[in-house]
N, C-alpha and C. Protein backbone atom coordinates (compact mmCIF):
# COMPACT_ATOMS: atom_id res chain seq x y z
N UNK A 1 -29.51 -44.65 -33.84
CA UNK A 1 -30.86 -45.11 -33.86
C UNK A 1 -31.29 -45.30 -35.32
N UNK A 2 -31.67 -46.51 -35.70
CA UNK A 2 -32.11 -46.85 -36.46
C UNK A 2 -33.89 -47.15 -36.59
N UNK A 3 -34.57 -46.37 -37.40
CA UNK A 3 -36.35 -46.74 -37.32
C UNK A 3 -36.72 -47.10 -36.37
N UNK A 4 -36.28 -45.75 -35.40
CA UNK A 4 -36.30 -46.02 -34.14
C UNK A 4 -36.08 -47.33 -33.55
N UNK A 5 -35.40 -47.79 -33.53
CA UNK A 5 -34.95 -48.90 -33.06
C UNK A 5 -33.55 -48.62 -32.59
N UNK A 6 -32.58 -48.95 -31.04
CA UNK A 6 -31.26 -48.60 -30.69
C UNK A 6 -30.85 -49.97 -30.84
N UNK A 7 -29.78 -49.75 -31.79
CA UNK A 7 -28.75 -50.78 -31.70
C UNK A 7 -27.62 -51.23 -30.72
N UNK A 8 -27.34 -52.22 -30.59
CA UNK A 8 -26.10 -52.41 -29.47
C UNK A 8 -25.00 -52.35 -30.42
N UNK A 9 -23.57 -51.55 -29.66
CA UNK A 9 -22.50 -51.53 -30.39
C UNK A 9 -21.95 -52.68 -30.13
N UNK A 10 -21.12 -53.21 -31.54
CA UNK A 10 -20.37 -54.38 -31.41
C UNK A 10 -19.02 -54.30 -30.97
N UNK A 11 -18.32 -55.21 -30.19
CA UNK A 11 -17.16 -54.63 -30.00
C UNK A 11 -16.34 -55.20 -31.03
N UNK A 12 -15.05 -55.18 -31.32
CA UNK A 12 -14.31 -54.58 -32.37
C UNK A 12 -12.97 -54.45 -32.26
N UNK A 13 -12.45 -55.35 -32.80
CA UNK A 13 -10.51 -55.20 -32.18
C UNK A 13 -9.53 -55.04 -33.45
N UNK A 14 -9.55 -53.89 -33.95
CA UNK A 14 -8.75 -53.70 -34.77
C UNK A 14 -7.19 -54.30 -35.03
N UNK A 15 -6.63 -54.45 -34.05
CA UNK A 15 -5.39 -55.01 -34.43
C UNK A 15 -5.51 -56.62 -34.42
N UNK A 16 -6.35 -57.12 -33.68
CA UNK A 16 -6.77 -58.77 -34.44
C UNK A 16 -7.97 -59.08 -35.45
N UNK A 17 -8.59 -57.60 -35.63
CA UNK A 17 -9.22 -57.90 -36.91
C UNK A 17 -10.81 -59.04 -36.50
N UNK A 18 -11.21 -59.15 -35.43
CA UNK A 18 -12.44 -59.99 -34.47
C UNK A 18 -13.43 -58.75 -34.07
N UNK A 19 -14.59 -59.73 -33.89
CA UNK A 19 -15.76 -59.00 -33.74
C UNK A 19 -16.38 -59.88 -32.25
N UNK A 20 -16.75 -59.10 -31.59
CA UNK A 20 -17.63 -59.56 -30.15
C UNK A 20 -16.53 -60.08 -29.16
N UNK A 21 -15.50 -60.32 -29.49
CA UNK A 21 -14.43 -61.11 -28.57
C UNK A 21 -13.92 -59.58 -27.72
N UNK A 22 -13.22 -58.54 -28.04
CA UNK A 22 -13.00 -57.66 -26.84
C UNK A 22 -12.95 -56.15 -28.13
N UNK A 23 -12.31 -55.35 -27.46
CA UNK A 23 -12.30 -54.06 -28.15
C UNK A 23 -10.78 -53.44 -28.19
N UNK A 24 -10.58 -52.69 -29.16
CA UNK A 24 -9.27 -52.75 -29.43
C UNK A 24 -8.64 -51.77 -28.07
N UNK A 25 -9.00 -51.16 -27.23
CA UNK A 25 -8.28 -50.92 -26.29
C UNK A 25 -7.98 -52.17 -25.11
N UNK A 26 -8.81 -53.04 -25.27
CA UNK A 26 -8.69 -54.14 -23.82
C UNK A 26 -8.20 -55.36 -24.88
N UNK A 27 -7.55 -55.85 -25.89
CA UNK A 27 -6.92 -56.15 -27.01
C UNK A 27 -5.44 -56.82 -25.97
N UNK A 28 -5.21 -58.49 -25.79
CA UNK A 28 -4.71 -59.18 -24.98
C UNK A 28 -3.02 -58.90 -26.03
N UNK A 29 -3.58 -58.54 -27.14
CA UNK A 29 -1.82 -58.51 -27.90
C UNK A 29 -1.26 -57.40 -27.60
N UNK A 30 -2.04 -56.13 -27.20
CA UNK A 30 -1.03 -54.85 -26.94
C UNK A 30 -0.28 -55.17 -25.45
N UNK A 31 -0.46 -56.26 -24.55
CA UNK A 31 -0.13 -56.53 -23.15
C UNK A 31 1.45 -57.35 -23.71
N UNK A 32 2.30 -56.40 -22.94
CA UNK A 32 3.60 -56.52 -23.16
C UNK A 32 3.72 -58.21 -23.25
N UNK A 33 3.38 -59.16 -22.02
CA UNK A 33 3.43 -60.35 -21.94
C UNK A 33 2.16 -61.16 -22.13
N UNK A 34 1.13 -61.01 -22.63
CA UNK A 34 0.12 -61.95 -22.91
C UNK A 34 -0.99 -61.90 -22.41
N UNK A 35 -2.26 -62.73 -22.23
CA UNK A 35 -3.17 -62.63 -20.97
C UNK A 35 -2.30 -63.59 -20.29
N UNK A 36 -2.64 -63.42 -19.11
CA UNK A 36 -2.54 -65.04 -18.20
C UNK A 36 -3.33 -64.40 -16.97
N UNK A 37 -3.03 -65.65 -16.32
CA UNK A 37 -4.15 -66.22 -15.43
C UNK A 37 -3.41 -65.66 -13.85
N UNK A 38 -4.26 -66.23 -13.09
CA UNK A 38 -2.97 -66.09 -11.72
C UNK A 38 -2.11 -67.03 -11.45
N UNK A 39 -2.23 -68.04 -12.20
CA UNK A 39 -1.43 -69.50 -11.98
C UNK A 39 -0.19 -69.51 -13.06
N UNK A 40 -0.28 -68.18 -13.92
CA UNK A 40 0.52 -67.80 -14.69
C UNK A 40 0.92 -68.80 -16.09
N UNK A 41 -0.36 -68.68 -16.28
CA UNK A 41 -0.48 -69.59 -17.30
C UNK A 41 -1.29 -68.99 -18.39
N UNK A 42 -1.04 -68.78 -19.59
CA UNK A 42 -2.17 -68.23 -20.63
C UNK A 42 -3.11 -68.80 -21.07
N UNK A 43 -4.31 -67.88 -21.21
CA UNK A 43 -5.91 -68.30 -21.31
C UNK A 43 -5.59 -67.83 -22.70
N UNK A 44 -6.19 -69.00 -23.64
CA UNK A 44 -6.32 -68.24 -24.64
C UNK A 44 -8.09 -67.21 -25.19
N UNK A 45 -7.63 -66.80 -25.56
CA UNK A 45 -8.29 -65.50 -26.28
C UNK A 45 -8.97 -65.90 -27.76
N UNK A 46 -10.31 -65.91 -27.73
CA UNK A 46 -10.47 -66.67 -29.40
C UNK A 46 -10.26 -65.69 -30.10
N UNK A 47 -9.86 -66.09 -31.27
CA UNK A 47 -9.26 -65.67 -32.35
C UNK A 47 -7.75 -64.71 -32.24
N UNK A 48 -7.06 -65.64 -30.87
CA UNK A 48 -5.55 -64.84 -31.36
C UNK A 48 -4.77 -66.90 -30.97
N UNK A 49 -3.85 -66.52 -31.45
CA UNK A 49 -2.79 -67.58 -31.25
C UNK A 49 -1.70 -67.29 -30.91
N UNK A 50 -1.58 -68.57 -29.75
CA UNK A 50 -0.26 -68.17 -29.03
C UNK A 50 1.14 -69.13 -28.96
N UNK A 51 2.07 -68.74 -28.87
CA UNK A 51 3.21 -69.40 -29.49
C UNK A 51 4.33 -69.65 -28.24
N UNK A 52 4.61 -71.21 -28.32
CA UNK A 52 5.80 -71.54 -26.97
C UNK A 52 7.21 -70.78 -26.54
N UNK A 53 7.19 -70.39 -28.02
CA UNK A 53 8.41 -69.85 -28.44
C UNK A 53 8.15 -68.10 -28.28
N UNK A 54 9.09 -67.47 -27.30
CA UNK A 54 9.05 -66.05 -27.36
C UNK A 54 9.40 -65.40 -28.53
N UNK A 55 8.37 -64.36 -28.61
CA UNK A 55 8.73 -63.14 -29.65
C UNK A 55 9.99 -62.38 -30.58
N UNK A 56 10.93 -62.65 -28.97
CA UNK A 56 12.31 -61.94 -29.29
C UNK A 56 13.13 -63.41 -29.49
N UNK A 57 12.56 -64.61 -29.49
CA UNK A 57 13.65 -65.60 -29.66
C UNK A 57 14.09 -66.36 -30.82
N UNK A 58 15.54 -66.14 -31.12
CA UNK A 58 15.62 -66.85 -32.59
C UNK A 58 15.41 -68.16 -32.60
N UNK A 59 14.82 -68.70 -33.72
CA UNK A 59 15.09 -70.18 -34.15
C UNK A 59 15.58 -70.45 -35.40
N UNK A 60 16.15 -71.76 -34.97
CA UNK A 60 17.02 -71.74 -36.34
C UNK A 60 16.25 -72.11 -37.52
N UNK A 61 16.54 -71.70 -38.45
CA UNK A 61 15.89 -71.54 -40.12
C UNK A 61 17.12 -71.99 -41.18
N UNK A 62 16.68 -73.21 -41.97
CA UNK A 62 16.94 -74.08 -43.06
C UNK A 62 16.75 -73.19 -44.37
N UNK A 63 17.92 -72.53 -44.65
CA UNK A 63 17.34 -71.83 -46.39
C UNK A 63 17.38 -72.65 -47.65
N UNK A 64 17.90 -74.22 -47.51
CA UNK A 64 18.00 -74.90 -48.49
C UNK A 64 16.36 -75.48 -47.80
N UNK A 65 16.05 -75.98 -47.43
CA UNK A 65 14.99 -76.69 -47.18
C UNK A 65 13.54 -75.46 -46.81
N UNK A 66 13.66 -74.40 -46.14
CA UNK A 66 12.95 -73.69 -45.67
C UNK A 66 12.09 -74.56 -44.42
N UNK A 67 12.70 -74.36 -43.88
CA UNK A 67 12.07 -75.20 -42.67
C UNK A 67 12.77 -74.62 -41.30
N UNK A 68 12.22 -74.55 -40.43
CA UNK A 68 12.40 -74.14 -38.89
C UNK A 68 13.08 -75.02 -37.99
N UNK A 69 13.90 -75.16 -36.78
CA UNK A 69 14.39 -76.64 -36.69
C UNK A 69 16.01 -76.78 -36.49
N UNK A 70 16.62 -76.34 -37.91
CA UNK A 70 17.39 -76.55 -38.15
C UNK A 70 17.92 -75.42 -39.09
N UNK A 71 19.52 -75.24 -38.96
CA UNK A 71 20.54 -74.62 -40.19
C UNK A 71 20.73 -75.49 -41.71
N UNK A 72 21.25 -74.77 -42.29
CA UNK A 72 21.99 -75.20 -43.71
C UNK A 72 22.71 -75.98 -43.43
N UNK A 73 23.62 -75.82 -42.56
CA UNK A 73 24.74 -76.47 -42.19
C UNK A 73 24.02 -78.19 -41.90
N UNK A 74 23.27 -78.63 -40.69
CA UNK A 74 22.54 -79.52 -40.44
C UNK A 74 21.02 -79.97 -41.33
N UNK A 75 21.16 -79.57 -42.46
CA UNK A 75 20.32 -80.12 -43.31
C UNK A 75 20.48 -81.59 -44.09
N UNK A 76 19.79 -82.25 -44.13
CA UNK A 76 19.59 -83.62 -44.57
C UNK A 76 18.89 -84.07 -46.06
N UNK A 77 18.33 -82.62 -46.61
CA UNK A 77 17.37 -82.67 -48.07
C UNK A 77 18.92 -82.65 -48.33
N UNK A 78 18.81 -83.06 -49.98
CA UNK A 78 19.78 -83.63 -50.81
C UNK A 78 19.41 -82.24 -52.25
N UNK A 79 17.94 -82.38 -52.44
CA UNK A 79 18.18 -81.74 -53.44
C UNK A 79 18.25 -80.11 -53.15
N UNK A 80 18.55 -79.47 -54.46
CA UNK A 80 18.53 -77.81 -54.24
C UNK A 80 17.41 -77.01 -55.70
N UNK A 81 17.21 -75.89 -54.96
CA UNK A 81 16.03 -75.52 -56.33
C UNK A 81 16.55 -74.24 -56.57
């Protein structure tokens, strides 16, 4: 209570770092697989982003180019730094 006045608590999601969107226990990133829907499809959640590509899945990575996509091996840049 503030000059006499009660404030409403804000909610607060520590591990995405958002304010008013949910609270860090109901927090759609600690859910092993995502939100989704019943049509099994993901709703997104403002302020998180979500990616086609699973968590545990490699993609291939370019260390001459730095780029995603592709290996060293299948690279097409010419120059090197």
């Amino acid at each position: 209570m503030t000059n006499g006045h009660i404030r409403n608590i804000r909610k607060y999601c520590d591990i995405c770092e958002v304010f008013d969107s949910h609270d860090t226990e109901d927090c759609p990133q600690q859910a092993s697989s995502g939100p989704s829907s019943a049509s099994g499809l993901q709703q997104q959640e403002p302020g998180h982003t979500y990616n086609s590509i699973g968590r545990h899945e490699v993609r291939p990575y370019c260390t001459q180019c730095e780029q995603f996509g592709h290996e060293l091996a299948n690279c097409t840049e010419n120059e090197t730094f």
